[in-house]
N, C-alpha and C. Protein backbone atom coordinates (compact mmCIF):
# COMPACT_ATOMS: atom_id res chain seq x y z
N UNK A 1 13.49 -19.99 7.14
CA UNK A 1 13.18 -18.68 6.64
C UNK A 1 12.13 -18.07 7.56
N UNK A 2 12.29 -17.09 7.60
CA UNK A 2 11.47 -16.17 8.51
C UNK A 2 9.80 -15.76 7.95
N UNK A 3 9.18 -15.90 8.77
CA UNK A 3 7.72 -15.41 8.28
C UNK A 3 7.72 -13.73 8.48
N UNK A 4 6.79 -13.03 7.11
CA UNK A 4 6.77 -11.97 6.92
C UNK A 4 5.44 -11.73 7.74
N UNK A 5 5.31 -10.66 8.26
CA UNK A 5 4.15 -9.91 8.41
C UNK A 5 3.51 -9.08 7.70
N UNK A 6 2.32 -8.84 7.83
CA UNK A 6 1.67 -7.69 7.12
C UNK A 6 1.40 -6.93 7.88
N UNK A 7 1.61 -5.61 7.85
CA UNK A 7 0.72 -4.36 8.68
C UNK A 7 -0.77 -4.86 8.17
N UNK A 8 -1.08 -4.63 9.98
CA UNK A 8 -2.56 -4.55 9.91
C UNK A 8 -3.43 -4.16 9.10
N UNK A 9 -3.38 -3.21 8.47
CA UNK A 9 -4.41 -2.28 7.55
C UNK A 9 -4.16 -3.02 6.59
N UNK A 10 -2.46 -3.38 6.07
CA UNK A 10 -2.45 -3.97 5.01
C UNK A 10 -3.49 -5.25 4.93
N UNK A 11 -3.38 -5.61 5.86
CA UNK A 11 -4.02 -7.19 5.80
C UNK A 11 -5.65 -6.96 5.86
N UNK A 12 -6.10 -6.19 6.32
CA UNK A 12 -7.44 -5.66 6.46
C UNK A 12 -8.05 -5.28 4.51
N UNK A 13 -6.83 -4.84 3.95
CA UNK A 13 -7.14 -4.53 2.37
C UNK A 13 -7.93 -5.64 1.76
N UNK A 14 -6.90 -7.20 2.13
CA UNK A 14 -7.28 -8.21 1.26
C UNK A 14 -8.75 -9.03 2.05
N UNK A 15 -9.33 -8.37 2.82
CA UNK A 15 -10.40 -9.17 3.61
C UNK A 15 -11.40 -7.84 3.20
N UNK A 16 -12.25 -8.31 2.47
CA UNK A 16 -13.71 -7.79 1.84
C UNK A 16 -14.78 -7.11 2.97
N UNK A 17 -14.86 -7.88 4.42
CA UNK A 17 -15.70 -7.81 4.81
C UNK A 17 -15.41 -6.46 6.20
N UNK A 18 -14.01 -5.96 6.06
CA UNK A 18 -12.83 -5.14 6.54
C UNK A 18 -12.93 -3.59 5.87
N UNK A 19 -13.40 -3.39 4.22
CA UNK A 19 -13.32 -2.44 3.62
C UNK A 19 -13.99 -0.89 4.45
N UNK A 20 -15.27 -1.34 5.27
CA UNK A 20 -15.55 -0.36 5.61
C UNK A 20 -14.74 0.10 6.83
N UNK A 21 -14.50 -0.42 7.62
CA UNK A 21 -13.58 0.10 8.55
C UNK A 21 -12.23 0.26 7.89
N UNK A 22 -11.64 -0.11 6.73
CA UNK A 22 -10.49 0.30 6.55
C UNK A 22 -10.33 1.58 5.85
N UNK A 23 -11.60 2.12 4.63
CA UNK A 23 -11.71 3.05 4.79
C UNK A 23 -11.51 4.36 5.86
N UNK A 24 -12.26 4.12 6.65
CA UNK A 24 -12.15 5.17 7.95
C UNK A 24 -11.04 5.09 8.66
N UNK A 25 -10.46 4.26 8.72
CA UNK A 25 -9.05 4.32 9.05
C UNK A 25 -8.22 4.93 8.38
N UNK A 26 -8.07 5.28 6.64
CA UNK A 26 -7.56 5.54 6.10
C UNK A 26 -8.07 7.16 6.01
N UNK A 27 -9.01 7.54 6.51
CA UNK A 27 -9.44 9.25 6.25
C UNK A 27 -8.40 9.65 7.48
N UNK A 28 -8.38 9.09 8.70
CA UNK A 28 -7.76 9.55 9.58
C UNK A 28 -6.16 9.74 9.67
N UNK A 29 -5.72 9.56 8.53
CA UNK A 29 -4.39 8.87 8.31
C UNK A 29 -3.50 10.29 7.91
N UNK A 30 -2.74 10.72 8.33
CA UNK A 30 -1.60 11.72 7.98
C UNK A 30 -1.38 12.08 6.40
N UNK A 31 -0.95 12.82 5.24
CA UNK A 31 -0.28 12.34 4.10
C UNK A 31 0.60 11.52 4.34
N UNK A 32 1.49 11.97 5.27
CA UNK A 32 3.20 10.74 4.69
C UNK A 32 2.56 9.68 5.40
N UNK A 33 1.69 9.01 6.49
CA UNK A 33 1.40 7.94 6.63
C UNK A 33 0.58 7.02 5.73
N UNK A 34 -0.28 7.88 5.07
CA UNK A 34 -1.08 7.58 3.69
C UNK A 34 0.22 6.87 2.95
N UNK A 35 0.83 7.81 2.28
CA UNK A 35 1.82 6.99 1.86
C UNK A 35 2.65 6.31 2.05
N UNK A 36 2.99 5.90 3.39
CA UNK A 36 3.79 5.36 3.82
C UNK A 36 2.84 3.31 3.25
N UNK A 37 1.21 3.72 3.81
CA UNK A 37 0.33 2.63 3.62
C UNK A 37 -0.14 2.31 2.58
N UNK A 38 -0.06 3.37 1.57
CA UNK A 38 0.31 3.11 -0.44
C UNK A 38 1.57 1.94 -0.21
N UNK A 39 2.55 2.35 0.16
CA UNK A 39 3.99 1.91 -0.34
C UNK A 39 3.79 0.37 0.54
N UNK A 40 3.28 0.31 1.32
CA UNK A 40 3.20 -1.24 1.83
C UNK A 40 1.83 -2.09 1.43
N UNK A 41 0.97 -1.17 0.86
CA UNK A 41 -0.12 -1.70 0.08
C UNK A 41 0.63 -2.45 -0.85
N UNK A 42 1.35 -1.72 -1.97
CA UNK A 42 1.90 -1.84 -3.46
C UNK A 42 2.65 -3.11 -3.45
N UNK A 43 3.23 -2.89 -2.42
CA UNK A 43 4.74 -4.12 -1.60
C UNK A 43 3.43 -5.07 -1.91
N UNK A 44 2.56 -5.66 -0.96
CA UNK A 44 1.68 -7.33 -0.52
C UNK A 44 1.26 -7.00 -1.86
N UNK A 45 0.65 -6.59 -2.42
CA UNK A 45 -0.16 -7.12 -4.29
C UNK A 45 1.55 -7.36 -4.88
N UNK A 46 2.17 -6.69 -5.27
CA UNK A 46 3.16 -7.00 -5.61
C UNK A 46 3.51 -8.34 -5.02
N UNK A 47 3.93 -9.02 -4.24
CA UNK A 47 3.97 -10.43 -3.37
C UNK A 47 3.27 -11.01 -4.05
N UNK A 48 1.86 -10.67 -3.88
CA UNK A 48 1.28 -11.83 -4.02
C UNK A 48 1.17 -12.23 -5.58
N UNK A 49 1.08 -11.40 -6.11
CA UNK A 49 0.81 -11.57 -7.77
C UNK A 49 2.41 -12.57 -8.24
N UNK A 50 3.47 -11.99 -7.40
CA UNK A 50 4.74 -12.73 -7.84
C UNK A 50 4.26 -14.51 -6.80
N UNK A 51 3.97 -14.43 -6.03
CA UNK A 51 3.75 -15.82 -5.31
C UNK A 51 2.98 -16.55 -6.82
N UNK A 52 1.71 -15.77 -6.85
CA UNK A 52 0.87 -16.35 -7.98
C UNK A 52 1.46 -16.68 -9.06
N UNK A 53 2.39 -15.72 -9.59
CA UNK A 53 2.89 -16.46 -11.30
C UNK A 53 4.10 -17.46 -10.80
N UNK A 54 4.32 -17.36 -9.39
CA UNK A 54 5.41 -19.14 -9.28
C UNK A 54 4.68 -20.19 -8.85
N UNK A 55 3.55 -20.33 -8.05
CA UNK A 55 2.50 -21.29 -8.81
C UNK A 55 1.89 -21.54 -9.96
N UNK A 56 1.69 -20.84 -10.87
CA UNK A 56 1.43 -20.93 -12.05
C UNK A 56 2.67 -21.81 -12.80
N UNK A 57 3.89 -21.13 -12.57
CA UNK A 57 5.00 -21.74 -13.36
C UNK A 57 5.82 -23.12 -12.55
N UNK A 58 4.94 -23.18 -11.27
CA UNK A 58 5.20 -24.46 -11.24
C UNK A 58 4.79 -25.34 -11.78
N UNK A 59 3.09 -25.03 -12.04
CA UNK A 59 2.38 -26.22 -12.26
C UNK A 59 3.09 -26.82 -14.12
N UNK A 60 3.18 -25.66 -14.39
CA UNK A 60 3.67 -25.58 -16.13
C UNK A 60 4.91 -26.51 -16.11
N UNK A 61 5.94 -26.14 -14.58
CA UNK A 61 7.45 -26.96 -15.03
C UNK A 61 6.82 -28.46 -14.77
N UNK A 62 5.62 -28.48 -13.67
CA UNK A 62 5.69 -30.04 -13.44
C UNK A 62 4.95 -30.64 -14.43
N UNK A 63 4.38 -30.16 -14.92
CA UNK A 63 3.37 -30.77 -15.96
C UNK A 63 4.51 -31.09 -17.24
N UNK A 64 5.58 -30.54 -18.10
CA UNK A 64 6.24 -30.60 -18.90
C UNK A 64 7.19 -31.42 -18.59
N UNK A 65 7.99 -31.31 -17.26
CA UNK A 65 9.52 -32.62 -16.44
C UNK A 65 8.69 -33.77 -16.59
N UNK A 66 7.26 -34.16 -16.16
CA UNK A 66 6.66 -35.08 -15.69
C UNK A 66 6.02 -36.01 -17.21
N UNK A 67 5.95 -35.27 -18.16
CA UNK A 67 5.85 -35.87 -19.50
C UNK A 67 7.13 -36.45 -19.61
N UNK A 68 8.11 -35.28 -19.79
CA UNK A 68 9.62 -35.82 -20.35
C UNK A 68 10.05 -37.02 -19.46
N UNK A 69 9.59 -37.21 -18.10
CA UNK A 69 9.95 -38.19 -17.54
C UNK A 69 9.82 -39.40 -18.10
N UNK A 70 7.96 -39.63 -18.29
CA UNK A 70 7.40 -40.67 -18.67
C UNK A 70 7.78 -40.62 -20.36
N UNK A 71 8.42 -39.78 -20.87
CA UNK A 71 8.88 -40.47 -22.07
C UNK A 71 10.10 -41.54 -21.83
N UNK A 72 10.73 -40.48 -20.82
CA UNK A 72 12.24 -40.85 -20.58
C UNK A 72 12.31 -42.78 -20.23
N UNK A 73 11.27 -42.62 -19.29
CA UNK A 73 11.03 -44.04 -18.60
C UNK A 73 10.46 -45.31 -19.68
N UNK A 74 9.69 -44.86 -20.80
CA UNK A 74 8.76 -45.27 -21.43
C UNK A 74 10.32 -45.66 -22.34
N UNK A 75 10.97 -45.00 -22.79
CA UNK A 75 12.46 -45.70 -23.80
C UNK A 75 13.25 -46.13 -23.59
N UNK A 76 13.64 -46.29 -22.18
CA UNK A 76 14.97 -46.86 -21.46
C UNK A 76 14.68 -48.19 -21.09
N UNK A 77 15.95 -48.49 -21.10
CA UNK A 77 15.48 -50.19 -19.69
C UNK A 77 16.45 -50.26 -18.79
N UNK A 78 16.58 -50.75 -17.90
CA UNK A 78 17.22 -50.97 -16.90
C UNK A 78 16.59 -49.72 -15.51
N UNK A 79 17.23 -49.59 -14.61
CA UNK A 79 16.54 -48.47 -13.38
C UNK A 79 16.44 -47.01 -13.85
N UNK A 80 15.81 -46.63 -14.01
CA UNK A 80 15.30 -45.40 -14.33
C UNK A 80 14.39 -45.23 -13.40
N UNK A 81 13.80 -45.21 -12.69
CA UNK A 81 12.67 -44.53 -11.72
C UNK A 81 13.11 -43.15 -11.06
N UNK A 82 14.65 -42.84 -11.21
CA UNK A 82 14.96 -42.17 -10.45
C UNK A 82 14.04 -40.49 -11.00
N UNK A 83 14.22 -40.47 -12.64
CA UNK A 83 13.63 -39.69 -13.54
C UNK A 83 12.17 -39.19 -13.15
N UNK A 84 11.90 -39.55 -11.91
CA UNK A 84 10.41 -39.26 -11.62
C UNK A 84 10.85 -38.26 -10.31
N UNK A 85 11.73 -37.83 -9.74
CA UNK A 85 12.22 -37.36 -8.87
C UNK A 85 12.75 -35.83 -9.49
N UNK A 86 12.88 -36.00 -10.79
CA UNK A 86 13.27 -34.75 -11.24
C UNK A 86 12.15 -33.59 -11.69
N UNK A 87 11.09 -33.89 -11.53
CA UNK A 87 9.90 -32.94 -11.64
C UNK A 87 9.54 -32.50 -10.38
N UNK A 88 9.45 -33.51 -9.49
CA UNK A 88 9.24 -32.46 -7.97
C UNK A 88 10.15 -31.69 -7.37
N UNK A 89 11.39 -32.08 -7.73
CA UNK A 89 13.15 -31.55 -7.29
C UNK A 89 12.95 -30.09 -8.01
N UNK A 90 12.54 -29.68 -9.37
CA UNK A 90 12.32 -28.63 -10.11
C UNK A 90 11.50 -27.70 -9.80
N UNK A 91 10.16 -28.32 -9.25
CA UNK A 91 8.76 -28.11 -8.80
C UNK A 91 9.69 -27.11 -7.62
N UNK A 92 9.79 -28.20 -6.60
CA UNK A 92 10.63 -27.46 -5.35
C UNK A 92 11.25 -26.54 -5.31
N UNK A 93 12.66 -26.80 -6.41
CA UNK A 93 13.69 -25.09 -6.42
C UNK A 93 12.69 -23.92 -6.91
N UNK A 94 12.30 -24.27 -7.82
CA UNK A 94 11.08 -22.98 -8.50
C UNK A 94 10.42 -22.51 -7.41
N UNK A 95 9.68 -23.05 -6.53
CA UNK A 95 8.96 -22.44 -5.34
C UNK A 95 10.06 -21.44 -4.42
N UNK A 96 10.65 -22.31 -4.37
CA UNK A 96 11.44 -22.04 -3.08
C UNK A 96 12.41 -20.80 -3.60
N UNK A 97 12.65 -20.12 -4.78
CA UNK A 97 13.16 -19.55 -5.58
C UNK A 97 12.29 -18.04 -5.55
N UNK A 98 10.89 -18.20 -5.88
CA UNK A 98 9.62 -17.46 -6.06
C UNK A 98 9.85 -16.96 -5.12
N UNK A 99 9.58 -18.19 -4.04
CA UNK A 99 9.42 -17.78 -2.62
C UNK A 99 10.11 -16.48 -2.15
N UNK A 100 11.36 -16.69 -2.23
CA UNK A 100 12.61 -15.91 -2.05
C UNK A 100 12.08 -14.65 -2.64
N UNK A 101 11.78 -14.48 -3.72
CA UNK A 101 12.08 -13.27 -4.44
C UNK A 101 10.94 -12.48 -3.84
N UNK A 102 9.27 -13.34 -3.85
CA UNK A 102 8.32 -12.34 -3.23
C UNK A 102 8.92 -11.45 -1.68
N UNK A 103 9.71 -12.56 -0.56
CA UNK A 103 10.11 -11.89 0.04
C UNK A 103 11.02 -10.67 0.05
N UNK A 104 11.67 -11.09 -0.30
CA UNK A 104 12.56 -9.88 -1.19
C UNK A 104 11.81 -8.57 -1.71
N UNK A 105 11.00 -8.61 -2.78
CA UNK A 105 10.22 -7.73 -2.96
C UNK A 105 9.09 -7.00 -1.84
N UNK A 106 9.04 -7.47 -0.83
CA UNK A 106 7.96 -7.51 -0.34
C UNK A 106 8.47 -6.31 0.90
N UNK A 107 9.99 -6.89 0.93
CA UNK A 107 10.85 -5.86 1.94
C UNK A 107 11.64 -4.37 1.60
N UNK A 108 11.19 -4.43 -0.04
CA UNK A 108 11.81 -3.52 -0.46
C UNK A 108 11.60 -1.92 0.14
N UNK A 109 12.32 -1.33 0.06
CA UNK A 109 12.38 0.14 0.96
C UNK A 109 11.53 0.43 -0.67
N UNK A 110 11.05 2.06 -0.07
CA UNK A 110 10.76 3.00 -1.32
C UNK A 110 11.17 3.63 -2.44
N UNK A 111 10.88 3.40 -3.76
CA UNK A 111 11.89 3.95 -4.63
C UNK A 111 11.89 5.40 -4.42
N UNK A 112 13.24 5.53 -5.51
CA UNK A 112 14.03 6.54 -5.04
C UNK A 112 13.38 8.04 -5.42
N UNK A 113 12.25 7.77 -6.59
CA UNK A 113 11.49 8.94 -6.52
C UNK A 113 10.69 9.58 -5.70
N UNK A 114 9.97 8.51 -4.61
CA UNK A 114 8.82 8.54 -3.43
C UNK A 114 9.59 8.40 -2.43
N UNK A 115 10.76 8.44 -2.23
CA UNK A 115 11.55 8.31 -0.86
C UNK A 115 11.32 9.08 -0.04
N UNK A 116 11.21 10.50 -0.36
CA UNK A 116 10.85 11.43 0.78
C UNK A 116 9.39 11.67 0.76
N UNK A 117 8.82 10.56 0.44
CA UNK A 117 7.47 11.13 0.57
C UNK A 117 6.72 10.02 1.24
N UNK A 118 7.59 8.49 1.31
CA UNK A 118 7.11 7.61 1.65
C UNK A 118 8.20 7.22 3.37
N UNK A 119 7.83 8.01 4.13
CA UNK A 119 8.51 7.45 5.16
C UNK A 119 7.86 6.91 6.07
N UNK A 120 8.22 5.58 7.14
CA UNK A 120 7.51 6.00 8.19
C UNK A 120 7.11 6.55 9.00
N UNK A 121 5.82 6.31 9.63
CA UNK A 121 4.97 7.48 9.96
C UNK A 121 5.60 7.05 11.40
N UNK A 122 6.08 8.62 11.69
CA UNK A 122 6.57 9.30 13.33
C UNK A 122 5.56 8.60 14.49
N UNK A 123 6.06 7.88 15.40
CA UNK A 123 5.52 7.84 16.55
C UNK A 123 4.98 9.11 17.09
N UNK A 124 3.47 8.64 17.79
CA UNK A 124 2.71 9.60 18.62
C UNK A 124 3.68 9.74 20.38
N UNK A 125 3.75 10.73 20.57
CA UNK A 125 4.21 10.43 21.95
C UNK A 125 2.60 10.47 23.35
């Protein structure tokens, strides 16, 4: 899978010590480029908040497979160990699932109400 980038400014948002120069960057900024840097602002919090609730809901699936396991193991006899493989296998698709979707979201074009208002901003010649 391909690594996403962030526009610069974007990435300058989530670093604290960046705010004042990103300000001033942002006075100098066109309207439709303003918005163009709303609409890719909105995109990375959006990401990340979805990254965040699939760590969250990982830890929840592994914590719950990983009981049911050790019940599972705790009543059976014969080979069962395999039952310990099914909480990280879950753990895994869930990430890798999240994963997917933040990207996804993350590439989304502008909705259809802000479309003409969110374009990219025209090269300087």
């Amino acid at each position: 899978m391909t690594q996403s980038v962030e526009h610069p400014l974007v990435a300058q948002a989530f670093d604290a010590k960046k705010h004042e120069e990103l300000a001033r960057a942002i006075e100098n900024l066109t309207s439709e480029e303003a918005a163009f840097f709303l609409h890719k602002l909105e995109n990375a919090l959006r990401k990340r908040k979805l990254q965040l609730t699939g760590y969250l809901a990982a830890m929840v699936t592994w914590l719950v497979t990983m009981v049911a396991a050790l019940l599972y193991f705790g009543t059976h006899d014969g080979f069962v160990l395999w039952v310990f493989l099914i909480p990280f296998a879950s753990v895994g698709a869930l990430l890798y699932g999240f994963g997917l979707w933040a990207e996804r979201i993350s590439n989304a074009p502008p909705s259809a109400r802000a479309a003409g208002a969110v374009a990219p901003p025209a090269t300087k010649p």
